[in-house]
PDB file of N, CA and C in Angstrom:
ATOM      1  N   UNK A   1      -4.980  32.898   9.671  1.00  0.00           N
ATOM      2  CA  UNK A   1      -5.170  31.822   8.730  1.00  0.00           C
ATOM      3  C   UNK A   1      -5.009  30.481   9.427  1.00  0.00           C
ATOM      4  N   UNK A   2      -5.929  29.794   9.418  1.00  0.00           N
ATOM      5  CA  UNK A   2      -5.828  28.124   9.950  1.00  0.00           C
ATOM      6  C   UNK A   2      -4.390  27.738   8.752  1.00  0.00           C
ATOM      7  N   UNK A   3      -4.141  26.765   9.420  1.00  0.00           N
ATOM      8  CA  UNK A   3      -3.174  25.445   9.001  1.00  0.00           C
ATOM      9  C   UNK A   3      -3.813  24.289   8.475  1.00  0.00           C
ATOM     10  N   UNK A   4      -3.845  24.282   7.639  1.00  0.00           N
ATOM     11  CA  UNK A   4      -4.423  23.178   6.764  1.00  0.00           C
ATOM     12  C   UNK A   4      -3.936  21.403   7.538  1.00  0.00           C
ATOM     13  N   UNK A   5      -4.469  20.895   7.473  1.00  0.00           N
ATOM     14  CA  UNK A   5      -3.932  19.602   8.005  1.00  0.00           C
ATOM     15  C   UNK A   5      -3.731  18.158   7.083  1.00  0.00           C
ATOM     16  N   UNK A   6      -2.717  18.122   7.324  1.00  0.00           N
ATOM     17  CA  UNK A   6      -1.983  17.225   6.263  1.00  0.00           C
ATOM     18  C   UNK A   6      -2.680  15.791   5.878  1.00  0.00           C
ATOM     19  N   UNK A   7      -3.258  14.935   5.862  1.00  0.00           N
ATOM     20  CA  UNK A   7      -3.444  13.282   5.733  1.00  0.00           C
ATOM     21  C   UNK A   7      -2.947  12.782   6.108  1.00  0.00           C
ATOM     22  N   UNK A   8      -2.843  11.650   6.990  1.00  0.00           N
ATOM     23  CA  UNK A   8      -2.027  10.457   7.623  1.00  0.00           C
ATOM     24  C   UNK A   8      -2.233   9.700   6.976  1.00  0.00           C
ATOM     25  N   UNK A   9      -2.817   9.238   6.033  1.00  0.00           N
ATOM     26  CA  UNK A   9      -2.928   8.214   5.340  1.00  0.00           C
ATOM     27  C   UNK A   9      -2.386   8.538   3.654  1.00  0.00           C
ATOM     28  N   UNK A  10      -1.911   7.783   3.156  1.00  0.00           N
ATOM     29  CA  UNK A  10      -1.409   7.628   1.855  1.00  0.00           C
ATOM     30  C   UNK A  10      -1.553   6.498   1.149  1.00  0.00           C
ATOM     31  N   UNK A  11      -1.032   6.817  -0.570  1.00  0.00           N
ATOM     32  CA  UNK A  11      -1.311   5.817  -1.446  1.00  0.00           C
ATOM     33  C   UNK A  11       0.245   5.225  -1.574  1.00  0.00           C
ATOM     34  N   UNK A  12       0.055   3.872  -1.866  1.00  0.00           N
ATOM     35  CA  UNK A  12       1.591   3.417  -2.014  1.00  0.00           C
ATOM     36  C   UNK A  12       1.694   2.709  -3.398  1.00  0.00           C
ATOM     37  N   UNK A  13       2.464   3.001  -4.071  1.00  0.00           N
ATOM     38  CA  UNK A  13       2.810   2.040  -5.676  1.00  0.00           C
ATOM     39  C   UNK A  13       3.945   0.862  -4.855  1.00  0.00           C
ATOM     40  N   UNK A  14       3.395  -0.137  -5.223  1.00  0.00           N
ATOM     41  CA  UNK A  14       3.711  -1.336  -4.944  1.00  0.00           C
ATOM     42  C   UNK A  14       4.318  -2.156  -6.732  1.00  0.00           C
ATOM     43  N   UNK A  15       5.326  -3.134  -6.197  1.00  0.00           N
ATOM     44  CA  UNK A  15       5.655  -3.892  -7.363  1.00  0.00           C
ATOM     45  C   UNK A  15       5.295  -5.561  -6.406  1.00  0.00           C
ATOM     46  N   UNK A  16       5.142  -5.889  -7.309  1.00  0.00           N
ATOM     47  CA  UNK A  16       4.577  -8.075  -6.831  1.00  0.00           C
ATOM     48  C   UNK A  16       5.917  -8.482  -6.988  1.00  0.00           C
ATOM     49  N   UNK A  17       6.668  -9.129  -5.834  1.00  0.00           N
ATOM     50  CA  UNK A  17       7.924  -9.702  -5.688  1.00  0.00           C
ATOM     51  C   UNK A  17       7.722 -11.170  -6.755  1.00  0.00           C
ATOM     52  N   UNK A  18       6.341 -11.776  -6.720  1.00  0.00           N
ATOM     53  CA  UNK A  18       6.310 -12.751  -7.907  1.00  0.00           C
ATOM     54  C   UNK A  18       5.873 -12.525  -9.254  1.00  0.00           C
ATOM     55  N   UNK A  19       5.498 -12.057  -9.955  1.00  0.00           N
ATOM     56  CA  UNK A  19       5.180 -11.271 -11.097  1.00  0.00           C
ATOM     57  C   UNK A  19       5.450 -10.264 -11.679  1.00  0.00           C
ATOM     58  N   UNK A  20       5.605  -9.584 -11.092  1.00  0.00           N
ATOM     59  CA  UNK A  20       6.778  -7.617 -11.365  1.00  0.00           C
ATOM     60  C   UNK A  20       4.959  -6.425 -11.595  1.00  0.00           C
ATOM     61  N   UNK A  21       4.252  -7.395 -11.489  1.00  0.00           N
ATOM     62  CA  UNK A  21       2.718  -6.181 -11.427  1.00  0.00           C
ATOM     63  C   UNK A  21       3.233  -4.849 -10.503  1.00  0.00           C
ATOM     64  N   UNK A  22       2.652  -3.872 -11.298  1.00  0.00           N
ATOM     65  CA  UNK A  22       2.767  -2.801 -10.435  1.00  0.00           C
ATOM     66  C   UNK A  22       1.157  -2.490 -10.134  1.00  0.00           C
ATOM     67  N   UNK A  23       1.442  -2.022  -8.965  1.00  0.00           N
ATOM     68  CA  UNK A  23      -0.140  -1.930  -8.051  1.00  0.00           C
ATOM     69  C   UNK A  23      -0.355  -0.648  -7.104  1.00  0.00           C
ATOM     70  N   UNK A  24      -1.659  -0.364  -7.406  1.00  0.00           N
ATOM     71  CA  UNK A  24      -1.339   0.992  -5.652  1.00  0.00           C
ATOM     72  C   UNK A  24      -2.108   0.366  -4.945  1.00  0.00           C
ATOM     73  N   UNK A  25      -1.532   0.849  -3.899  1.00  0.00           N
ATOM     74  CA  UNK A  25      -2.370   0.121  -2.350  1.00  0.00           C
ATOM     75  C   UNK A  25      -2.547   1.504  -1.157  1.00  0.00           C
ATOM     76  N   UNK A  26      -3.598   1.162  -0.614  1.00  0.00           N
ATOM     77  CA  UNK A  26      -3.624   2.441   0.269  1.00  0.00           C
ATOM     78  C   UNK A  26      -2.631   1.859   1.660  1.00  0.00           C
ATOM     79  N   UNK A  27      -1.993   2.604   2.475  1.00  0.00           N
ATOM     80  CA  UNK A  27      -1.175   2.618   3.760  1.00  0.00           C
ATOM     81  C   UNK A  27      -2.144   2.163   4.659  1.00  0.00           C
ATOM     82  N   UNK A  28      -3.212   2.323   4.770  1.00  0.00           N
ATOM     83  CA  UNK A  28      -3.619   1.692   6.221  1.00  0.00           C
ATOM     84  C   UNK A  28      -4.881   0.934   5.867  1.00  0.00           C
ATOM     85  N   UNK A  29      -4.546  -0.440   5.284  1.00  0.00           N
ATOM     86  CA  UNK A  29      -5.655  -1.064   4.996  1.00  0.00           C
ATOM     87  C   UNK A  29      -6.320  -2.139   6.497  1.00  0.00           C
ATOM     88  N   UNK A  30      -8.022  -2.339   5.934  1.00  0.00           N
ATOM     89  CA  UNK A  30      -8.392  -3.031   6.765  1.00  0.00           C
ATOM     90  C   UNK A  30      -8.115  -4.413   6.702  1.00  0.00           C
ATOM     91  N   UNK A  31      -7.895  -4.968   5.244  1.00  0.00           N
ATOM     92  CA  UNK A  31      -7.612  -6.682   4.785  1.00  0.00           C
ATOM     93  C   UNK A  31      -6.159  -6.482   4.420  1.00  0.00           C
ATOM     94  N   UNK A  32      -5.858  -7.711   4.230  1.00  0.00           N
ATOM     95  CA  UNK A  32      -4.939  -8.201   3.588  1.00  0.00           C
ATOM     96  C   UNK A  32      -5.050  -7.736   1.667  1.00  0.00           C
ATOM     97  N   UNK A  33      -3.691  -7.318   1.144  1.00  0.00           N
ATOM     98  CA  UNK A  33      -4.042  -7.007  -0.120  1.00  0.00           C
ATOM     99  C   UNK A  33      -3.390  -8.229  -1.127  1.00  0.00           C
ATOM    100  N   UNK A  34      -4.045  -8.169  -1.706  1.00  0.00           N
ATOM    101  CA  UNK A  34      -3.317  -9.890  -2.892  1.00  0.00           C
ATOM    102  C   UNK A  34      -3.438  -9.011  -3.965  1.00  0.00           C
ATOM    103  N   UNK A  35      -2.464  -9.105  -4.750  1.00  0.00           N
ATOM    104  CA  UNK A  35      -1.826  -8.590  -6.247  1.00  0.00           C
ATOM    105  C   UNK A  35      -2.883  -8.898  -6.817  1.00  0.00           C
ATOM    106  N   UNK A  36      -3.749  -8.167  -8.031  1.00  0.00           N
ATOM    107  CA  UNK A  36      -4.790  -8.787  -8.986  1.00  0.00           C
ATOM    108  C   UNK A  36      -4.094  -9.613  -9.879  1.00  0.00           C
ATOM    109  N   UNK A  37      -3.120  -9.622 -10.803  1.00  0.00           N
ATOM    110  CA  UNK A  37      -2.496 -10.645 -11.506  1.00  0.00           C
ATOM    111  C   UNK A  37      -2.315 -12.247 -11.161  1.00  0.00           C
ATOM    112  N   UNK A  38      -1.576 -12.386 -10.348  1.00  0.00           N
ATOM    113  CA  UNK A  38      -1.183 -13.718  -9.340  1.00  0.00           C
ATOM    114  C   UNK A  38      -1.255 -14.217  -8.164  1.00  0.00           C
ATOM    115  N   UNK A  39      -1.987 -13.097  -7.879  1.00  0.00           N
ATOM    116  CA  UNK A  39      -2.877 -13.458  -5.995  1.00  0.00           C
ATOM    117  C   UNK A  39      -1.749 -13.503  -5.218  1.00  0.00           C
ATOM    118  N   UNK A  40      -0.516 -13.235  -5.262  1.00  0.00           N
ATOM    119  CA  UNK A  40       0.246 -13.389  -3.537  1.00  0.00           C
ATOM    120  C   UNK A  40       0.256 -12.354  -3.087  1.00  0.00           C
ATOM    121  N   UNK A  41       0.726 -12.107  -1.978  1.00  0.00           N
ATOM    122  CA  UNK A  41      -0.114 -10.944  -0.486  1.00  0.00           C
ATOM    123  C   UNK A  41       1.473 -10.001  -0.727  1.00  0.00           C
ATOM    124  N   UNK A  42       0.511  -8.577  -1.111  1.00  0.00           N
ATOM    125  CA  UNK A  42       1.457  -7.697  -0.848  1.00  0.00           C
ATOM    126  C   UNK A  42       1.586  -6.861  -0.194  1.00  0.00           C
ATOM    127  N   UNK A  43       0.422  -6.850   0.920  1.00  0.00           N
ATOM    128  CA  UNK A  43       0.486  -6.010   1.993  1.00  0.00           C
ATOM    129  C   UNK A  43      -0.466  -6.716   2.774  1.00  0.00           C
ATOM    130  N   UNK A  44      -0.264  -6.272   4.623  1.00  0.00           N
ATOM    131  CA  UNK A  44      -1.590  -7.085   5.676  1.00  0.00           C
ATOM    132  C   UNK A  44      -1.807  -6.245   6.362  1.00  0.00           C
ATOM    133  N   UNK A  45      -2.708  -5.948   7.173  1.00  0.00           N
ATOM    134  CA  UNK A  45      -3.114  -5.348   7.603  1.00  0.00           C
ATOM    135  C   UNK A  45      -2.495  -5.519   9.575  1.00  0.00           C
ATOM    136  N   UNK A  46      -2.113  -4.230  10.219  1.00  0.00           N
ATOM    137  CA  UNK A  46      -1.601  -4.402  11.276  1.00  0.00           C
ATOM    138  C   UNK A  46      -2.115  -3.531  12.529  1.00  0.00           C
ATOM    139  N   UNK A  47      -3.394  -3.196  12.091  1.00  0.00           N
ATOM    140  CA  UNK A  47      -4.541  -2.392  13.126  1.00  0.00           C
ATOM    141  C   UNK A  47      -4.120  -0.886  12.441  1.00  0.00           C
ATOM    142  N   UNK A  48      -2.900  -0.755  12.042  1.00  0.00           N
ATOM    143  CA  UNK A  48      -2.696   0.659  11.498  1.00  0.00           C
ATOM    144  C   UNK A  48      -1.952   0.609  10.159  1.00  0.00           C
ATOM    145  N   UNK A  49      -0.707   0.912  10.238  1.00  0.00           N
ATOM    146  CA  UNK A  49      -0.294   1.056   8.977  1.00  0.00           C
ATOM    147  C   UNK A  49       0.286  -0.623   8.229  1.00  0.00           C
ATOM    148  N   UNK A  50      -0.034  -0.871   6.995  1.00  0.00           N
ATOM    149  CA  UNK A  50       0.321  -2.517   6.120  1.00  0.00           C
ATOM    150  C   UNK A  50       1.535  -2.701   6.460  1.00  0.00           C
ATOM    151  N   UNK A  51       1.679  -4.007   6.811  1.00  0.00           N
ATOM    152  CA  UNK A  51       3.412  -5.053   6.915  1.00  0.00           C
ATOM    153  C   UNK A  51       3.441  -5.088   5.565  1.00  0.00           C
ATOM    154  N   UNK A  52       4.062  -4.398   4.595  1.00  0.00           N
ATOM    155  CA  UNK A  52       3.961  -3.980   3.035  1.00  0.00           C
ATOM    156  C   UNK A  52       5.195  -5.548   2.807  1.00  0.00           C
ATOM    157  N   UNK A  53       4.889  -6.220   2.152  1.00  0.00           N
ATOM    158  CA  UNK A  53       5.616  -7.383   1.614  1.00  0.00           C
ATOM    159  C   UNK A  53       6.111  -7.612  -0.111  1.00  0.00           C
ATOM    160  N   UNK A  54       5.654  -6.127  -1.001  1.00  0.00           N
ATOM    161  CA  UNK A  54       6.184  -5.877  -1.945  1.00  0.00           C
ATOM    162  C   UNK A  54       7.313  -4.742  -2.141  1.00  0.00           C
ATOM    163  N   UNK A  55       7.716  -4.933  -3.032  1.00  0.00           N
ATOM    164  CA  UNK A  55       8.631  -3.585  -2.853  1.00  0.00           C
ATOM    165  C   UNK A  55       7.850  -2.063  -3.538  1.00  0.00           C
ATOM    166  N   UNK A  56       8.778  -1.666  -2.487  1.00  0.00           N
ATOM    167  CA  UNK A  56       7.851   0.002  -2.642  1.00  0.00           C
ATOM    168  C   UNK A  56       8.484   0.703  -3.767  1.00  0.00           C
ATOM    169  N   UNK A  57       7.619   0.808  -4.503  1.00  0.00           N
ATOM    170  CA  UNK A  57       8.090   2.448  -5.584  1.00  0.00           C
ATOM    171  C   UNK A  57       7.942   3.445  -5.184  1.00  0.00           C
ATOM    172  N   UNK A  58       6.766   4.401  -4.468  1.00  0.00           N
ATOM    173  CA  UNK A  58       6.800   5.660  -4.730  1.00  0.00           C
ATOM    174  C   UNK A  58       6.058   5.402  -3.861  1.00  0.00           C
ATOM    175  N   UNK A  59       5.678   6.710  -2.551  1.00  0.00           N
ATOM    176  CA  UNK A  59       4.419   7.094  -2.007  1.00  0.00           C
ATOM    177  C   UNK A  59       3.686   8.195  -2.913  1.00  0.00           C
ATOM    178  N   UNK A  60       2.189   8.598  -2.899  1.00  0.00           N
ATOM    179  CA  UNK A  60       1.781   9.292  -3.802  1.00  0.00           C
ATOM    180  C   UNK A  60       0.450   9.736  -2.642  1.00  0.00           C
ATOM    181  N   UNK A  61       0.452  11.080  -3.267  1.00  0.00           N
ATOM    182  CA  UNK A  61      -0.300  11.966  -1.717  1.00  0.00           C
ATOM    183  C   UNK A  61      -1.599  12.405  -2.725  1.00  0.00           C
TER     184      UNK A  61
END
């Protein structure tokens, strides 16, 4: 039986340190992510995985 192979990449639930929006964001984005509610940056992009600048709730696979 092969071994299934896991994802390196994941979804992240994010909260907006200025607004309290809760948001998902994927882990390895290409842009910068801005909250849809109030536009400030809750994650950037770092060639691999986001400098995540909201607080994290939950990873979700």
């Amino acid at each position: 039986m092969k071994a299934t192979k896991e994802p390196k990449t994941k979804f992240i639930k994010v909260r907006c340190n200025k607004c309290k929006n809760e948001q998902i964001i994927f882990s390895k984005p290409s842009n910068k992510i801005t909250c849809l509610v109030c536009g400030d940056i809750l994650a950037e992009s770092t060639g691999g995985k986001a400098k995540v600048k909201a607080r994290i709730l939950e990873f979700l696979e």
